[in-house]
PDB file of N, CA and C in Angstrom:
ATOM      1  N   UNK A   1       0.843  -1.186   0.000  1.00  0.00           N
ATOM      2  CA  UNK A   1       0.000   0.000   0.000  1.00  0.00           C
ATOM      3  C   UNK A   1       0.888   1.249   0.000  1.00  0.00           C
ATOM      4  N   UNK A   2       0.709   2.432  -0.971  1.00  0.00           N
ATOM      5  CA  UNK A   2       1.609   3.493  -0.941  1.00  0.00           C
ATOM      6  C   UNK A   2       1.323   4.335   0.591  1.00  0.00           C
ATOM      7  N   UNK A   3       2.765   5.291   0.875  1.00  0.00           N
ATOM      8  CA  UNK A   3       2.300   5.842   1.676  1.00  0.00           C
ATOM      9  C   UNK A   3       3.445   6.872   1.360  1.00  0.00           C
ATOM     10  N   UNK A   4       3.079   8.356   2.215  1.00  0.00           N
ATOM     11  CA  UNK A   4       3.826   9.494   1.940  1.00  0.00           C
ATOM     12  C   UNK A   4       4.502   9.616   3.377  1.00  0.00           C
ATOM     13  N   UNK A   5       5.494  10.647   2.785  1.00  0.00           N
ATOM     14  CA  UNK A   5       6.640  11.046   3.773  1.00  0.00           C
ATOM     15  C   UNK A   5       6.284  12.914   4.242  1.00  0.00           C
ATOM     16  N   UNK A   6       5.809  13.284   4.860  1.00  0.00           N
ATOM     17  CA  UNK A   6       5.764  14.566   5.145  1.00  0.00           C
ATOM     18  C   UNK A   6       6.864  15.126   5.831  1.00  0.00           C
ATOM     19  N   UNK A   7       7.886  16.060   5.156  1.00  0.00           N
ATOM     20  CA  UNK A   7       9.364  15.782   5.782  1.00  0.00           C
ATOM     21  C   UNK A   7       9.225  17.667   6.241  1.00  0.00           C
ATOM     22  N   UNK A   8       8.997  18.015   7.143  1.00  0.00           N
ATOM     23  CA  UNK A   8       9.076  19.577   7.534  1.00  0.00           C
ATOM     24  C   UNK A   8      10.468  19.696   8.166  1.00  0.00           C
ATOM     25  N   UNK A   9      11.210  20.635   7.554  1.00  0.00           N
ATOM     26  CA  UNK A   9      12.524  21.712   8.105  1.00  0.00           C
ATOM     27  C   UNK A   9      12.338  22.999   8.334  1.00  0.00           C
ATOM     28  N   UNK A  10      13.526  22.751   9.530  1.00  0.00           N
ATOM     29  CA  UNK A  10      13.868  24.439   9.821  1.00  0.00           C
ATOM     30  C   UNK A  10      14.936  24.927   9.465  1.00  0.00           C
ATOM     31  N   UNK A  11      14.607  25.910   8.306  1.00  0.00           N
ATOM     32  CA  UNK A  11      15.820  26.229   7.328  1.00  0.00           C
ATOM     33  C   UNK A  11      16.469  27.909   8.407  1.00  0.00           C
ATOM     34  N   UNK A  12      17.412  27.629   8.422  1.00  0.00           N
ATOM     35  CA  UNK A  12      18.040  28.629   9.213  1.00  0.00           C
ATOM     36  C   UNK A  12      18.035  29.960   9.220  1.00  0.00           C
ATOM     37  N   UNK A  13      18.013  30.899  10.212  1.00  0.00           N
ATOM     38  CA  UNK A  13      17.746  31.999  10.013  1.00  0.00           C
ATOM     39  C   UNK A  13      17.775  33.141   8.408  1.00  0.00           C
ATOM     40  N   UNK A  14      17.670  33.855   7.779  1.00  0.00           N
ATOM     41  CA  UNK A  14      18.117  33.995   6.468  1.00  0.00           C
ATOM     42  C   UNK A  14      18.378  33.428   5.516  1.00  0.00           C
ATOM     43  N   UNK A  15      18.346  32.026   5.378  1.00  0.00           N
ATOM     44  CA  UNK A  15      18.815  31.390   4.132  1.00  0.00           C
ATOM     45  C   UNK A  15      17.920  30.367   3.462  1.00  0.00           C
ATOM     46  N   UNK A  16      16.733  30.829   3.554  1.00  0.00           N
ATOM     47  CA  UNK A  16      15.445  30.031   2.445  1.00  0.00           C
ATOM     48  C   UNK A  16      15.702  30.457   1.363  1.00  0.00           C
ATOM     49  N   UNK A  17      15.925  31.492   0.746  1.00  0.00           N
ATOM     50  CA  UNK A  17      16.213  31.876  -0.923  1.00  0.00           C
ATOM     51  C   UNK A  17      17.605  30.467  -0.844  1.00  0.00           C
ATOM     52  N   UNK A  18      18.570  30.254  -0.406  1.00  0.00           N
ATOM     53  CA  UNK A  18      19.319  29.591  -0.860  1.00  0.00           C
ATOM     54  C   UNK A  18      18.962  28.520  -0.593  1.00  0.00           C
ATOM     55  N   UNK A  19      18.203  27.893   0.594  1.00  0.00           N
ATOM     56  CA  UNK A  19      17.713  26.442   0.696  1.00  0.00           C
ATOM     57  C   UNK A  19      17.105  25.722  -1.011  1.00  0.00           C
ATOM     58  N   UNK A  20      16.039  27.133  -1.113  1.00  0.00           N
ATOM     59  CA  UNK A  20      15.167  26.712  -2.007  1.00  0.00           C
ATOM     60  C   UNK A  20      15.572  26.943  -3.697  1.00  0.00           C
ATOM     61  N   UNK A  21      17.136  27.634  -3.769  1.00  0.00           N
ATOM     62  CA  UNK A  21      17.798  27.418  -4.739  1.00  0.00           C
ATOM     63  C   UNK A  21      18.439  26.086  -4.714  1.00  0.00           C
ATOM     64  N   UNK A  22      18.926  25.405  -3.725  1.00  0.00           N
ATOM     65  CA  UNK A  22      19.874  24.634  -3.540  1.00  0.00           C
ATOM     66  C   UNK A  22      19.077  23.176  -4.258  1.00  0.00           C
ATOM     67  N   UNK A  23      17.503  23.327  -3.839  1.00  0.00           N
ATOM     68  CA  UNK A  23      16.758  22.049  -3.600  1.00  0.00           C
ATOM     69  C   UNK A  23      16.388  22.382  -5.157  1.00  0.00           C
ATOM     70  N   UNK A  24      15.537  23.245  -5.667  1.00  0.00           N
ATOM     71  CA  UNK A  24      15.254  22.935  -7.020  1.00  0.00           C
ATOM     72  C   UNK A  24      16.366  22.924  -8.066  1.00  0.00           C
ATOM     73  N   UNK A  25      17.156  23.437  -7.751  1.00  0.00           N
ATOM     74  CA  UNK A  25      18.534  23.622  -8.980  1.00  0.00           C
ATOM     75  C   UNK A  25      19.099  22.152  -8.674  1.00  0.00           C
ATOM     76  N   UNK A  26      19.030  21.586  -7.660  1.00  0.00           N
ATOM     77  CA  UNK A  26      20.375  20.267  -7.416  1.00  0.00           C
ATOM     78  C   UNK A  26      19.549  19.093  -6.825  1.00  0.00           C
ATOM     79  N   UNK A  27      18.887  19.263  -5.884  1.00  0.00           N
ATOM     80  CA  UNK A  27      18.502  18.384  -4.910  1.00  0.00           C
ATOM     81  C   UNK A  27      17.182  17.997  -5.850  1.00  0.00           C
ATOM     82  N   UNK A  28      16.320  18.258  -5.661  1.00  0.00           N
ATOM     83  CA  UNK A  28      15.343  17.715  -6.607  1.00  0.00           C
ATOM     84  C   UNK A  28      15.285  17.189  -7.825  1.00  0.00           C
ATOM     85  N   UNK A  29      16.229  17.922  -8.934  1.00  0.00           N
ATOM     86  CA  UNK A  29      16.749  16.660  -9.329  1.00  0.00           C
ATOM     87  C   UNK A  29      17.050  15.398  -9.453  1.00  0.00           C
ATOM     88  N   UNK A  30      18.203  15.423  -8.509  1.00  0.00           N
ATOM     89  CA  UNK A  30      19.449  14.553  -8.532  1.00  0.00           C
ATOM     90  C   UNK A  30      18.292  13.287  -7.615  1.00  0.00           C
ATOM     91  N   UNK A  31      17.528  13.625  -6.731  1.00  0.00           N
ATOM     92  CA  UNK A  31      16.914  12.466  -6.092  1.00  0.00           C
ATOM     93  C   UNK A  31      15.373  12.218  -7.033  1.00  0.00           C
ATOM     94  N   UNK A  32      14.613  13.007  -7.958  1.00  0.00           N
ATOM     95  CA  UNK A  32      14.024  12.819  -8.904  1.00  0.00           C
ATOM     96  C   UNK A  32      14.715  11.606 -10.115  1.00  0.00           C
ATOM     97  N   UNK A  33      15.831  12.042 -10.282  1.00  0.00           N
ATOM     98  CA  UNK A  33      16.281  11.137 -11.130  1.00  0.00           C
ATOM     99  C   UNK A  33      16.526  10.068 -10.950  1.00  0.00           C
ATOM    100  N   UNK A  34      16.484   9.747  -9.235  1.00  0.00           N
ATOM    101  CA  UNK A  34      16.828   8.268  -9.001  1.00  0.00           C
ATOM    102  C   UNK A  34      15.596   7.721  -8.640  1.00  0.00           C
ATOM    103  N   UNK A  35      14.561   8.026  -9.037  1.00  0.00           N
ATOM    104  CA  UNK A  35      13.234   7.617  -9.125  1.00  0.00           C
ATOM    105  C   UNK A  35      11.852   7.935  -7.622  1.00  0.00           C
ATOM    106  N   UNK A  36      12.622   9.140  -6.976  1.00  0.00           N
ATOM    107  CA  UNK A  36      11.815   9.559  -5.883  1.00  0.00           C
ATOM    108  C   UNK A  36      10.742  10.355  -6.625  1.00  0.00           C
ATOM    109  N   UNK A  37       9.328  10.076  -6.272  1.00  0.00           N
ATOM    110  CA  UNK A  37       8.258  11.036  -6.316  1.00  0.00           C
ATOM    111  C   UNK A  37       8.074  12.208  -5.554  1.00  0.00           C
ATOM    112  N   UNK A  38       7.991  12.974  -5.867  1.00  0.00           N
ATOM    113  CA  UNK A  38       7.905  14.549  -4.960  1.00  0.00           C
ATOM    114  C   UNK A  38       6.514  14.800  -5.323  1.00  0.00           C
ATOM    115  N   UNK A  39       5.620  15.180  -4.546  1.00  0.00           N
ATOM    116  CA  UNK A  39       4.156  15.541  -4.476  1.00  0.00           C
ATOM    117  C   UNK A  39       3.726  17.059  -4.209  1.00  0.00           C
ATOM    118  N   UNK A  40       5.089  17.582  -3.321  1.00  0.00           N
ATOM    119  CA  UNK A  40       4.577  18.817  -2.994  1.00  0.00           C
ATOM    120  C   UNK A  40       5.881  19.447  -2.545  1.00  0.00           C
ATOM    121  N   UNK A  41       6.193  20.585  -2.849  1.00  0.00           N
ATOM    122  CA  UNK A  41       6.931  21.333  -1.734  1.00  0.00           C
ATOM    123  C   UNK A  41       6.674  22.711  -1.466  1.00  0.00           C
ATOM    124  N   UNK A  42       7.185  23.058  -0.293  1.00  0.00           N
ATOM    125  CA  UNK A  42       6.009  24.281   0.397  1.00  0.00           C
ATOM    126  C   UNK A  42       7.396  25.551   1.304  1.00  0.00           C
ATOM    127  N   UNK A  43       6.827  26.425   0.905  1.00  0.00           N
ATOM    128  CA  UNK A  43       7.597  27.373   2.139  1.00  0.00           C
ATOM    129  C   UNK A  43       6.661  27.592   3.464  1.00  0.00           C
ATOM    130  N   UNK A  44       6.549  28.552   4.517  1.00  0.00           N
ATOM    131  CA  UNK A  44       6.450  28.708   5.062  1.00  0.00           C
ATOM    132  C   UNK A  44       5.663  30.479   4.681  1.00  0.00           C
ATOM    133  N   UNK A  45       4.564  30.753   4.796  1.00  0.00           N
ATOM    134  CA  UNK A  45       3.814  31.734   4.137  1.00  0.00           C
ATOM    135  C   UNK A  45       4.417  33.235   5.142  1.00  0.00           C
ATOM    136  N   UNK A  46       4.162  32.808   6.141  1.00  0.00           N
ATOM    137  CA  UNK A  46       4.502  33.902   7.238  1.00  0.00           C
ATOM    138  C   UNK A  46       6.250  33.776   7.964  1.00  0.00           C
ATOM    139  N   UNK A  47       6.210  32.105   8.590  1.00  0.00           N
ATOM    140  CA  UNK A  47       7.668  31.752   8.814  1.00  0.00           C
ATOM    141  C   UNK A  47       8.373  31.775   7.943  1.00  0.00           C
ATOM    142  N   UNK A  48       9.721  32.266   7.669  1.00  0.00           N
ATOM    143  CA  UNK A  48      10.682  32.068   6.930  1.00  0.00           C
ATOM    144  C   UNK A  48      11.420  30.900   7.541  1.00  0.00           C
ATOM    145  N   UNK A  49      11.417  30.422   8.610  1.00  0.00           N
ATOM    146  CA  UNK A  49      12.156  28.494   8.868  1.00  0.00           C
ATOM    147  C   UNK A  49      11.672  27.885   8.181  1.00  0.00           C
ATOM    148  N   UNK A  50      10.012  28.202   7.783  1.00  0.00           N
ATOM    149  CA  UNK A  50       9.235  26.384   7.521  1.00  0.00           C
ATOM    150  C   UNK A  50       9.485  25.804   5.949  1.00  0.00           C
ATOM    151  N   UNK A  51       9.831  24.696   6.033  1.00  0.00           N
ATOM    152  CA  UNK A  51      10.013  24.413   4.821  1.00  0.00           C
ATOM    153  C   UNK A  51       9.157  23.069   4.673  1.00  0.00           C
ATOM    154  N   UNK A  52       8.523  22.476   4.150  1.00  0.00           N
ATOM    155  CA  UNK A  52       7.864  20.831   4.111  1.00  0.00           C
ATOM    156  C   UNK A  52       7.927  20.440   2.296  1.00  0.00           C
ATOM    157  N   UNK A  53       7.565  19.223   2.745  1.00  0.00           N
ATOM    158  CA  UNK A  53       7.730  18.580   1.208  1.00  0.00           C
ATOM    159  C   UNK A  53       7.050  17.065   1.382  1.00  0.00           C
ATOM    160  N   UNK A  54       6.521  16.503   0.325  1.00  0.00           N
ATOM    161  CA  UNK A  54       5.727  15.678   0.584  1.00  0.00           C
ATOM    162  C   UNK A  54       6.661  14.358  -0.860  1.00  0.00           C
ATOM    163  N   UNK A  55       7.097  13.525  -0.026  1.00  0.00           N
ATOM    164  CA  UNK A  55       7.295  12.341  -1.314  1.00  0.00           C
ATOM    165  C   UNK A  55       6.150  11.028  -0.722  1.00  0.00           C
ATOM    166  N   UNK A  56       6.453  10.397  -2.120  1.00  0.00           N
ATOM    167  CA  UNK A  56       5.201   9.110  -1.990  1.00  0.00           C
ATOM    168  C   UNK A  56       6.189   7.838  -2.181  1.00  0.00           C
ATOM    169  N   UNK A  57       5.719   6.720  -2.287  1.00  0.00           N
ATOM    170  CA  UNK A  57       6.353   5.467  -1.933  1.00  0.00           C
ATOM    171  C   UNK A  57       5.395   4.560  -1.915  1.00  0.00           C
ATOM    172  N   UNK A  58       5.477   3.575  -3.282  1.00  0.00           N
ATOM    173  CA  UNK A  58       5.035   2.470  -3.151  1.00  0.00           C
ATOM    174  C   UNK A  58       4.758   1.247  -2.370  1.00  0.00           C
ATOM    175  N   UNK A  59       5.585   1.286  -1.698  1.00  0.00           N
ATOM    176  CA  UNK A  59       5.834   0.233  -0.301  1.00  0.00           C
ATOM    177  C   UNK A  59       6.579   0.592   0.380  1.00  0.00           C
ATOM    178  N   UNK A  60       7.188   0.140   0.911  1.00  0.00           N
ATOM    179  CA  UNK A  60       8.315  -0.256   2.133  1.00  0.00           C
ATOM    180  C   UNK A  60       9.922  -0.348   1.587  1.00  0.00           C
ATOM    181  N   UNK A  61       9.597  -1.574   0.327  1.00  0.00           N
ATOM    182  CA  UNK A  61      10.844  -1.806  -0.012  1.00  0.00           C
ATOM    183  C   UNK A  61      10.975  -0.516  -1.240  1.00  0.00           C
ATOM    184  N   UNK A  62       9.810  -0.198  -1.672  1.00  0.00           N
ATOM    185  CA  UNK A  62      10.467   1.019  -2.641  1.00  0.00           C
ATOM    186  C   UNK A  62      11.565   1.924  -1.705  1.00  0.00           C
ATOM    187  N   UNK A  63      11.139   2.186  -1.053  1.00  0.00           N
ATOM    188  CA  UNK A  63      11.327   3.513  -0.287  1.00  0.00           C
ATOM    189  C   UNK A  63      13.073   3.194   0.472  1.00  0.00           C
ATOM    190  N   UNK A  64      12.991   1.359   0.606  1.00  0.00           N
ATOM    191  CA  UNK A  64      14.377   1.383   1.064  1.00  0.00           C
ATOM    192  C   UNK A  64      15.523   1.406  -0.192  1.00  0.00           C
ATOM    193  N   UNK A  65      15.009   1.242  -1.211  1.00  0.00           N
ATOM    194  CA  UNK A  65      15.463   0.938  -2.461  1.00  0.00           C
ATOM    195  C   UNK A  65      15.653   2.541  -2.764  1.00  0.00           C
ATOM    196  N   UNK A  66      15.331   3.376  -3.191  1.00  0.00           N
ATOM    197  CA  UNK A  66      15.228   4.606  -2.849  1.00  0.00           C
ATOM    198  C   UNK A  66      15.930   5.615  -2.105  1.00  0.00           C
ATOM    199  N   UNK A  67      15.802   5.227  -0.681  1.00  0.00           N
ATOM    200  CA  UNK A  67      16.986   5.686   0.165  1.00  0.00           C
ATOM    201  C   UNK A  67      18.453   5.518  -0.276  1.00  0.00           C
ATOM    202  N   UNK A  68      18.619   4.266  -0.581  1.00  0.00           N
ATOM    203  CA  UNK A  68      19.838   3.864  -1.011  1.00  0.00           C
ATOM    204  C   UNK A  68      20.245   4.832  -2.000  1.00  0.00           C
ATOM    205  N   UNK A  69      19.228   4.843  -3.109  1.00  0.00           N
ATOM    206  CA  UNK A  69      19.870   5.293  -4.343  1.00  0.00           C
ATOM    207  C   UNK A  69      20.405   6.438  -4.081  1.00  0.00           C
ATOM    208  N   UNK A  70      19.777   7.327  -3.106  1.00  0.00           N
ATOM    209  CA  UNK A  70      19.841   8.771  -2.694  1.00  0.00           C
ATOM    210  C   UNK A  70      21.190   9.287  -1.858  1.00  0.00           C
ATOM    211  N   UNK A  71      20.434   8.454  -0.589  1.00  0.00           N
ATOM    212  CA  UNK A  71      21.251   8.794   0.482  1.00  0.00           C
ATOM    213  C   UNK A  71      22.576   7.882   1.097  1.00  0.00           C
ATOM    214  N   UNK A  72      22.741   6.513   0.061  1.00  0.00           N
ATOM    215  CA  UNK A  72      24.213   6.249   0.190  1.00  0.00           C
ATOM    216  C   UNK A  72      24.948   6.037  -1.117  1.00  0.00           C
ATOM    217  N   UNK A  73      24.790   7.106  -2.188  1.00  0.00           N
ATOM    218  CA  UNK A  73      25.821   7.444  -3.090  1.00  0.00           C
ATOM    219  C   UNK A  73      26.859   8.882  -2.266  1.00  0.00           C
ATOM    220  N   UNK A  74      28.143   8.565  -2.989  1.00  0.00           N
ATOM    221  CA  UNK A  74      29.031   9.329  -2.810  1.00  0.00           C
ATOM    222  C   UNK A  74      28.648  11.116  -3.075  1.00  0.00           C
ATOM    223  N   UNK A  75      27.954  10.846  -3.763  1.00  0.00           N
ATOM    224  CA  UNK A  75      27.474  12.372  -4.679  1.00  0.00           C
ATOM    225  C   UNK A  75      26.497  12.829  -3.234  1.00  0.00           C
ATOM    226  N   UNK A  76      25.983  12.168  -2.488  1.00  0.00           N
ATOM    227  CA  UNK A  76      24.453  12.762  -1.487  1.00  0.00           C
ATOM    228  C   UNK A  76      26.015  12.875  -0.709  1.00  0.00           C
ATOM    229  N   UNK A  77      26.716  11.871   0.272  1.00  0.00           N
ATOM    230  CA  UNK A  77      27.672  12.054   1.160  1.00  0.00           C
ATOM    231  C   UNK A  77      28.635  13.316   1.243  1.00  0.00           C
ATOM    232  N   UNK A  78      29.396  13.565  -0.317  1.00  0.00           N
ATOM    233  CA  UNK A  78      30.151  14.330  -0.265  1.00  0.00           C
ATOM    234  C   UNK A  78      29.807  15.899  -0.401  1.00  0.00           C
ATOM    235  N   UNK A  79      28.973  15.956  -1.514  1.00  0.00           N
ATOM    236  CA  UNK A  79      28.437  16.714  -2.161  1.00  0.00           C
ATOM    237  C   UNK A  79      27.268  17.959  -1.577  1.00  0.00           C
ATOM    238  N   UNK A  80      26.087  17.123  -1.487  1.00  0.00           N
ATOM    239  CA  UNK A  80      24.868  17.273  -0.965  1.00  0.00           C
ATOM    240  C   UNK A  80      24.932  17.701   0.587  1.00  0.00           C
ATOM    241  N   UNK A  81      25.036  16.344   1.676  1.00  0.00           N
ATOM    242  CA  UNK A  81      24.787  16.310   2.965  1.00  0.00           C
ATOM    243  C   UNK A  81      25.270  17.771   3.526  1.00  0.00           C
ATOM    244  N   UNK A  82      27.054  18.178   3.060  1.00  0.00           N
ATOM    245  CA  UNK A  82      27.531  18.941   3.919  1.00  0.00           C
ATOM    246  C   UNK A  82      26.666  20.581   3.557  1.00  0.00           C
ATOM    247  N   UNK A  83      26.147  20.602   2.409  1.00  0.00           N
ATOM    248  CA  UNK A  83      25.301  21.734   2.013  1.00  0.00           C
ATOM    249  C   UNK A  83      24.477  22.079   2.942  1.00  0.00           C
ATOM    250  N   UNK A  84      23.348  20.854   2.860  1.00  0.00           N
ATOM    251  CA  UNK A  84      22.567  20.462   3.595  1.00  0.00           C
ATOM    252  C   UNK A  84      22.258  20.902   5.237  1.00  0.00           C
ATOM    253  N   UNK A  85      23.604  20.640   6.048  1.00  0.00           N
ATOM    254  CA  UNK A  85      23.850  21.117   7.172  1.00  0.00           C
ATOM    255  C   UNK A  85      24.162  22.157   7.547  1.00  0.00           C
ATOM    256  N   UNK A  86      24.356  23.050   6.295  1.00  0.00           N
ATOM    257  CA  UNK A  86      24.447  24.439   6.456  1.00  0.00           C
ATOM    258  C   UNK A  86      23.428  25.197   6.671  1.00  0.00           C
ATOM    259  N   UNK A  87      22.086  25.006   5.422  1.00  0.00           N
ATOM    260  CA  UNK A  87      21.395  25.585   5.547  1.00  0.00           C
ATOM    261  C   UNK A  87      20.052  25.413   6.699  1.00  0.00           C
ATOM    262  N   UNK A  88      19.875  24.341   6.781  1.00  0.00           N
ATOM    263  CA  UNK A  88      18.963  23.157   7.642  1.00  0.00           C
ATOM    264  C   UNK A  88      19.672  23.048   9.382  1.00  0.00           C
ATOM    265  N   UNK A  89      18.180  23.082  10.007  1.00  0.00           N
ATOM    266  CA  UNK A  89      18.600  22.625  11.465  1.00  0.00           C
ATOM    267  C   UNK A  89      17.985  21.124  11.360  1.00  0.00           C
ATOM    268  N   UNK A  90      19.021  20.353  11.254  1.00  0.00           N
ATOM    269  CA  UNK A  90      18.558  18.441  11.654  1.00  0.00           C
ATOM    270  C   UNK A  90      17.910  18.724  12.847  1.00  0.00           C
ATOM    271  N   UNK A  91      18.287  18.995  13.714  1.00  0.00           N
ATOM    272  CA  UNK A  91      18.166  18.782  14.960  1.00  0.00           C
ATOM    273  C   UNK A  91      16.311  18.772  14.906  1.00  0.00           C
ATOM    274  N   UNK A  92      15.964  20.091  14.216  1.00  0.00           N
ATOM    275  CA  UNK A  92      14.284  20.452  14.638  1.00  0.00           C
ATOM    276  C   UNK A  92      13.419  19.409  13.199  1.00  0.00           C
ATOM    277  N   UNK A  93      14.521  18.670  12.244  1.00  0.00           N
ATOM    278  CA  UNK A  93      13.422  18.214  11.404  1.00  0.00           C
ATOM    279  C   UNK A  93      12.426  17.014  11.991  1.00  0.00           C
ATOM    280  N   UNK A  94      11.470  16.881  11.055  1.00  0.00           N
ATOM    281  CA  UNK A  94      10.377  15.895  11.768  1.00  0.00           C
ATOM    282  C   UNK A  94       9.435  15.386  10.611  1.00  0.00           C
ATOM    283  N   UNK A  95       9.662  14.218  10.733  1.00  0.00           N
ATOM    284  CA  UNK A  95       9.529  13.391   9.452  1.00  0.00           C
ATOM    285  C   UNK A  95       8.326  12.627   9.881  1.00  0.00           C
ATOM    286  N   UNK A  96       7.346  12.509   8.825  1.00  0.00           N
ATOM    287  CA  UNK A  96       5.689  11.994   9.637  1.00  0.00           C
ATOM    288  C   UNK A  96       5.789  10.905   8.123  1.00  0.00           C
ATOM    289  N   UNK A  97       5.340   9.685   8.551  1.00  0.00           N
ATOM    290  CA  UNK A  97       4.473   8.872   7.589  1.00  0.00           C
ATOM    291  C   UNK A  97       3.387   9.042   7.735  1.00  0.00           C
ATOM    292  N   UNK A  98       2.331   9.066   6.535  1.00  0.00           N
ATOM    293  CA  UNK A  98       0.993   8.546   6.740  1.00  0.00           C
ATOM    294  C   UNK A  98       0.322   7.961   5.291  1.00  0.00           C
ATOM    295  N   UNK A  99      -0.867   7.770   5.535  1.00  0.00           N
ATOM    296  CA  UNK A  99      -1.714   7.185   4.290  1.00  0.00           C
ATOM    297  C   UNK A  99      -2.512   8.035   4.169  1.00  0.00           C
ATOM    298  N   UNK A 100      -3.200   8.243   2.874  1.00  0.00           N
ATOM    299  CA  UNK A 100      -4.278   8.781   2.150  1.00  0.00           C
ATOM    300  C   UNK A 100      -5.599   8.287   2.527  1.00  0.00           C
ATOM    301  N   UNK A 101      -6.519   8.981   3.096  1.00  0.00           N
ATOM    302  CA  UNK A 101      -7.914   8.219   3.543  1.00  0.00           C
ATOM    303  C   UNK A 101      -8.748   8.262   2.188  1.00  0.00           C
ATOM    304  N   UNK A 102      -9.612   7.652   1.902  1.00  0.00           N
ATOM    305  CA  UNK A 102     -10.484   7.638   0.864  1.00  0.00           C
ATOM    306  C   UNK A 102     -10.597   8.660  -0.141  1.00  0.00           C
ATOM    307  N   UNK A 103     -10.804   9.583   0.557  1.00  0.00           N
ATOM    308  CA  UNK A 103     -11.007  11.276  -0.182  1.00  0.00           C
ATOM    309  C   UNK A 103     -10.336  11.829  -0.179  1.00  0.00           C
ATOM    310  N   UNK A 104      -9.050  11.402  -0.082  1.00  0.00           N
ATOM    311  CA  UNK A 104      -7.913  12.502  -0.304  1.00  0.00           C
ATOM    312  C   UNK A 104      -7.216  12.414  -2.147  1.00  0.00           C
ATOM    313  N   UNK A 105      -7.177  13.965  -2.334  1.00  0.00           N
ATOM    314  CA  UNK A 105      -7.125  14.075  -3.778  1.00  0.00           C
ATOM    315  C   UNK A 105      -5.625  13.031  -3.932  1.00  0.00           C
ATOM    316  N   UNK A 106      -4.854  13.010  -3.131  1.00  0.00           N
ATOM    317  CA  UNK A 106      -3.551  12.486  -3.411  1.00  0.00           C
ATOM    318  C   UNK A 106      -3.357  11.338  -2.908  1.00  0.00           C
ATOM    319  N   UNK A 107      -3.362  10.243  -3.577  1.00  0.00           N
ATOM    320  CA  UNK A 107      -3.619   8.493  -3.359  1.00  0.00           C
ATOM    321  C   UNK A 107      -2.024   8.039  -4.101  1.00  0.00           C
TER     322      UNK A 107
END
């Protein structure tokens, strides 16, 4: 059964113009191309921290299959991650699974 990833960050004081250069110029991509679905991504209307994004996932094993492709190539490790920690507080992200109930436009 598919299910989505609701992944919300707190992009660091001043630097959402570059988060959100960083993610559509490179990051979205580069994990698009390795076959991740992206459903949504969102700023923060009033907050300048909030950042969310919504990917989907066929199962379980997609998603570990997936991870891999992403997050243990050399290119996410070397490349990507240390970016990543610049602009982003890990510490406050918060990563939700859930499913689509009947009526939700996005199944």
């Amino acid at each position: 059964m598919a299910f989505f990833e609701i992944r919300q960050y707190a992009v660091r004081p001043g630097r959402m113009d570059e988060w959100i250069e960083l993610l559509h110029q490179e990051i979205l991509p580069f994990q698009i191309g390795r076959g991740m679905v992206v459903c949504g991504s969102f700023q923060g209307e009033e907050d300048d921290s909030v950042y969310v994004w919504i990917r989907r996932f066929e199962s379980e094993e997609q998603r570990e299959r997936l991870y891999d492709a992403v997050y243990n190539t050399d290119e996410w490790k070397n490349h990507f991650s240390p970016r990543v920690g610049e602009l982003l507080d890990r510490e406050k992200m918060v990563v939700q699974r859930v499913c689509a109930t009947a009526m939700s436009p996005l199944q």
